[in-house]
C-alpha atoms as a PDB file:
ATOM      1  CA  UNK A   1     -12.854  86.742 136.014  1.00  0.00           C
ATOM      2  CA  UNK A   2     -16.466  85.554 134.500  1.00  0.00           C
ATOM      3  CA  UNK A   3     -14.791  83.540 132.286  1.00  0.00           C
ATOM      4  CA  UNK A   4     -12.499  81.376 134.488  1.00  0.00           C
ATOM      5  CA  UNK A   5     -15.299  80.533 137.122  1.00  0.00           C
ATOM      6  CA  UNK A   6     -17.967  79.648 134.034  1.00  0.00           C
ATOM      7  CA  UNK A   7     -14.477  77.450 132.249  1.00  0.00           C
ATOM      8  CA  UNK A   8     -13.979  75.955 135.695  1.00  0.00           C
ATOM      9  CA  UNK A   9     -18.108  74.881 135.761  1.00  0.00           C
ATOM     10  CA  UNK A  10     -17.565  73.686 132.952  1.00  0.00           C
ATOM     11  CA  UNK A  11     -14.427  71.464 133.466  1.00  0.00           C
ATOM     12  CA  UNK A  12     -16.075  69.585 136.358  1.00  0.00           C
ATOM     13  CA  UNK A  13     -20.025  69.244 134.688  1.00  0.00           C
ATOM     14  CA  UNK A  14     -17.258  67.116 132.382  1.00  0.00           C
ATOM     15  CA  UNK A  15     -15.906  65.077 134.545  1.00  0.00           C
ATOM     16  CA  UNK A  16     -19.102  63.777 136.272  1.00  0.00           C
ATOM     17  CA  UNK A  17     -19.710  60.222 134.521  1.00  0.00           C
ATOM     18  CA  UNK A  18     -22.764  58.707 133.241  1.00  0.00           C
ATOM     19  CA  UNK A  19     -23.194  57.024 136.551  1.00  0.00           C
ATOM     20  CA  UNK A  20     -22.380  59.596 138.552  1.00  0.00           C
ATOM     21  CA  UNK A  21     -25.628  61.420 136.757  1.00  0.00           C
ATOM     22  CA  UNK A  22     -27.744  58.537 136.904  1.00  0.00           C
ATOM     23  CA  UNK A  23     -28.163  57.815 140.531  1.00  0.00           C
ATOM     24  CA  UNK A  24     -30.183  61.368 140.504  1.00  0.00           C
ATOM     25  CA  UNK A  25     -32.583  59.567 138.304  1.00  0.00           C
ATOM     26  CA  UNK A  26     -35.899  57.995 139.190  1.00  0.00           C
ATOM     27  CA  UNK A  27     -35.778  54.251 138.992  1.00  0.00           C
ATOM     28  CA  UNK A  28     -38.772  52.671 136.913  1.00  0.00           C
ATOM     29  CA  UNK A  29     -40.133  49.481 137.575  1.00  0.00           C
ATOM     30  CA  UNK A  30     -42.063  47.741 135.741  1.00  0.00           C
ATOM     31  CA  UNK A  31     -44.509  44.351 136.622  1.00  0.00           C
ATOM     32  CA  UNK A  32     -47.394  42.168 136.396  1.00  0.00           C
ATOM     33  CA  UNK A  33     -49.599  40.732 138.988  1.00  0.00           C
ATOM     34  CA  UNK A  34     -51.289  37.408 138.597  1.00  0.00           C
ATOM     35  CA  UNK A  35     -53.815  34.793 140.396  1.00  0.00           C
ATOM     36  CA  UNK A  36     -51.664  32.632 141.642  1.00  0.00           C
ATOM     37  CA  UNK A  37     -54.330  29.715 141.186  1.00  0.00           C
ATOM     38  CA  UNK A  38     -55.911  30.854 137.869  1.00  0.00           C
ATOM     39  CA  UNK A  39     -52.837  32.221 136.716  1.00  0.00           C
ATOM     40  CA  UNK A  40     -54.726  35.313 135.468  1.00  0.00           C
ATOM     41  CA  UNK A  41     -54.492  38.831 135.661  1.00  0.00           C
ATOM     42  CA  UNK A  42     -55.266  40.895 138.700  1.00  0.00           C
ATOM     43  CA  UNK A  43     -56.283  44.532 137.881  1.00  0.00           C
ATOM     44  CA  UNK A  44     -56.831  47.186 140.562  1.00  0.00           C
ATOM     45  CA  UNK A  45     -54.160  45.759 142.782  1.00  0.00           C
ATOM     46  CA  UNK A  46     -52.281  48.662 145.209  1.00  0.00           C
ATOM     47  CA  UNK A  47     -48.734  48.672 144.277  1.00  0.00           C
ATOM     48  CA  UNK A  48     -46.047  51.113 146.085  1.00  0.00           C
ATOM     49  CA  UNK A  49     -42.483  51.384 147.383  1.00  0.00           C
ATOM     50  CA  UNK A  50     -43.628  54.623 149.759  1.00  0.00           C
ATOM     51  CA  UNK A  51     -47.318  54.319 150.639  1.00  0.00           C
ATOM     52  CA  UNK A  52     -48.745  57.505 149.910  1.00  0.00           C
ATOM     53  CA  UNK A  53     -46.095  59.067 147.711  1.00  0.00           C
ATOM     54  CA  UNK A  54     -44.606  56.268 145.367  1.00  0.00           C
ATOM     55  CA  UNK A  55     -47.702  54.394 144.277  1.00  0.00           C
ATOM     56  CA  UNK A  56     -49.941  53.103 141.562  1.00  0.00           C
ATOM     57  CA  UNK A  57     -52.282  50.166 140.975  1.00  0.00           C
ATOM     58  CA  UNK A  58     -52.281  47.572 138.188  1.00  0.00           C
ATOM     59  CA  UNK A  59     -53.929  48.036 134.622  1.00  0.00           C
ATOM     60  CA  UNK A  60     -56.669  45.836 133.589  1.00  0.00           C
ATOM     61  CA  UNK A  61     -54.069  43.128 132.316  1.00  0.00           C
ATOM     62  CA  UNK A  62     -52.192  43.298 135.784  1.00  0.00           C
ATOM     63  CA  UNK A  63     -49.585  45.363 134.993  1.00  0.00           C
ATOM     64  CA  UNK A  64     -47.961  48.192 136.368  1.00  0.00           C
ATOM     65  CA  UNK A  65     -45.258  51.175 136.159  1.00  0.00           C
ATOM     66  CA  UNK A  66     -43.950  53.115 139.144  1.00  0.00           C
ATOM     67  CA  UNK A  67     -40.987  55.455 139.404  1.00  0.00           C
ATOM     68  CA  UNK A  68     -39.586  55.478 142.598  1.00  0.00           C
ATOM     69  CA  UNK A  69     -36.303  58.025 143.833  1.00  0.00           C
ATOM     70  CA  UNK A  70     -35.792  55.064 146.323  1.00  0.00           C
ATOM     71  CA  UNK A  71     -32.300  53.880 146.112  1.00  0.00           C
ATOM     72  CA  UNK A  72     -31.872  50.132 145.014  1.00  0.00           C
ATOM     73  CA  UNK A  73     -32.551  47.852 146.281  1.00  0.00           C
ATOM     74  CA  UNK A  74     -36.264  48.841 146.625  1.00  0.00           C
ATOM     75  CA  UNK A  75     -39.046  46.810 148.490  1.00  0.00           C
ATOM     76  CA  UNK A  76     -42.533  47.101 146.480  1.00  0.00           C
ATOM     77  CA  UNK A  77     -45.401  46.101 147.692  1.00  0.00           C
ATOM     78  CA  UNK A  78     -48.514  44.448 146.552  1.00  0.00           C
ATOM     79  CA  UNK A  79     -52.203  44.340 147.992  1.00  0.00           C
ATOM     80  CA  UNK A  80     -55.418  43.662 146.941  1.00  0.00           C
ATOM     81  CA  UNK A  81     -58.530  42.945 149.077  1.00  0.00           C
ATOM     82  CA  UNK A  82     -59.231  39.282 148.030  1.00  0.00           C
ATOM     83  CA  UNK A  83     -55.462  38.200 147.941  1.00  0.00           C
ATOM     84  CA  UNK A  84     -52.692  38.234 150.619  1.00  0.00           C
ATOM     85  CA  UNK A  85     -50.030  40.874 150.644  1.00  0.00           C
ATOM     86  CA  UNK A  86     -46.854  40.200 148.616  1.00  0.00           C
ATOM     87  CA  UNK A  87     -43.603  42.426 149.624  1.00  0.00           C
ATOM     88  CA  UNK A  88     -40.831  41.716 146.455  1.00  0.00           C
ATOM     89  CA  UNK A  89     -36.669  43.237 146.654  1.00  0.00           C
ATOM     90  CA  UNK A  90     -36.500  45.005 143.348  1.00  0.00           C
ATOM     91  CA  UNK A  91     -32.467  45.809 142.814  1.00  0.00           C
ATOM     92  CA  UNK A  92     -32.344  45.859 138.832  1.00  0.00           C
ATOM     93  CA  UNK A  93     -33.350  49.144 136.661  1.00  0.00           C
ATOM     94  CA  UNK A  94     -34.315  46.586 133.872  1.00  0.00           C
ATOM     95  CA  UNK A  95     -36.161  43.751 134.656  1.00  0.00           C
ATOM     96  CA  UNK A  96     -40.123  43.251 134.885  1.00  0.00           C
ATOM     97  CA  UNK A  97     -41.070  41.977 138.737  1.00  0.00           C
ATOM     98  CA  UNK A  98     -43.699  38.774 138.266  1.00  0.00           C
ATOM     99  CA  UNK A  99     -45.749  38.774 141.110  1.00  0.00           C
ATOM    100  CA  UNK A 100     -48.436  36.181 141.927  1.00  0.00           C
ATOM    101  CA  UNK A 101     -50.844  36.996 144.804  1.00  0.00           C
ATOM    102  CA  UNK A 102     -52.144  34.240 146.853  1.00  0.00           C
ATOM    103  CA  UNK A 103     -56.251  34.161 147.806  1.00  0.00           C
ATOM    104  CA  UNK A 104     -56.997  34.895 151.091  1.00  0.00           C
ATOM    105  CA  UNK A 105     -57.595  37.626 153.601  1.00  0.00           C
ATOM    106  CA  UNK A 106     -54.964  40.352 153.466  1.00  0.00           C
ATOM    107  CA  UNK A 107     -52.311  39.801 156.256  1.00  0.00           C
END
């Protein structure tokens, strides 16, 4: 009796599909933050798609990584004290998000 019940796991672990798997994996995303006067790179910046939970801040050459369990389409979020808030739609597991912040005071 073992048997059948482990043959009949088995059976449907096969039929799930590769996307069927997938949408139980984190989604990366992957970006770069940039003056949007000087056009250079803004490093410390507080990017998230869940403040407090799904977060991370930019490298010293404005770039960032975050896994999120979010399902797509995600909104991520970008502050930094000297530049205004930017809020981007992510909806693509692949592509790199170019953000440019605008100086300012936060909003």
């Amino acid at each position: 009796m073992i048997f059948n019940y482990s043959f009949i796991l088995t059976i449907c672990c096969m039929i799930l599909t590769y996307s069927d798997i997938n949408r139980f994996l984190p989604v990366t995303v992957y970006g770069k933050v940039t003056d949007s006067v000087s056009h250079r790179n803004i490093s410390g910046a507080h990017v998230f798609v869940v403040q407090g939970e799904e977060e991370t801040f930019t490298n010293s050459t404005g770039e960032f990584v975050i896994k999120t369990w979010q399902k797509l389409p995600v909104k991520v979020t970008v502050q930094h004290h000297r530049y205004n808030k930017e809020i981007r739609n992510y909806s693509s597991g692949t592509k790199q998000l170019e953000i440019t912040l605008v100086p300012g005071q936060p909003k």
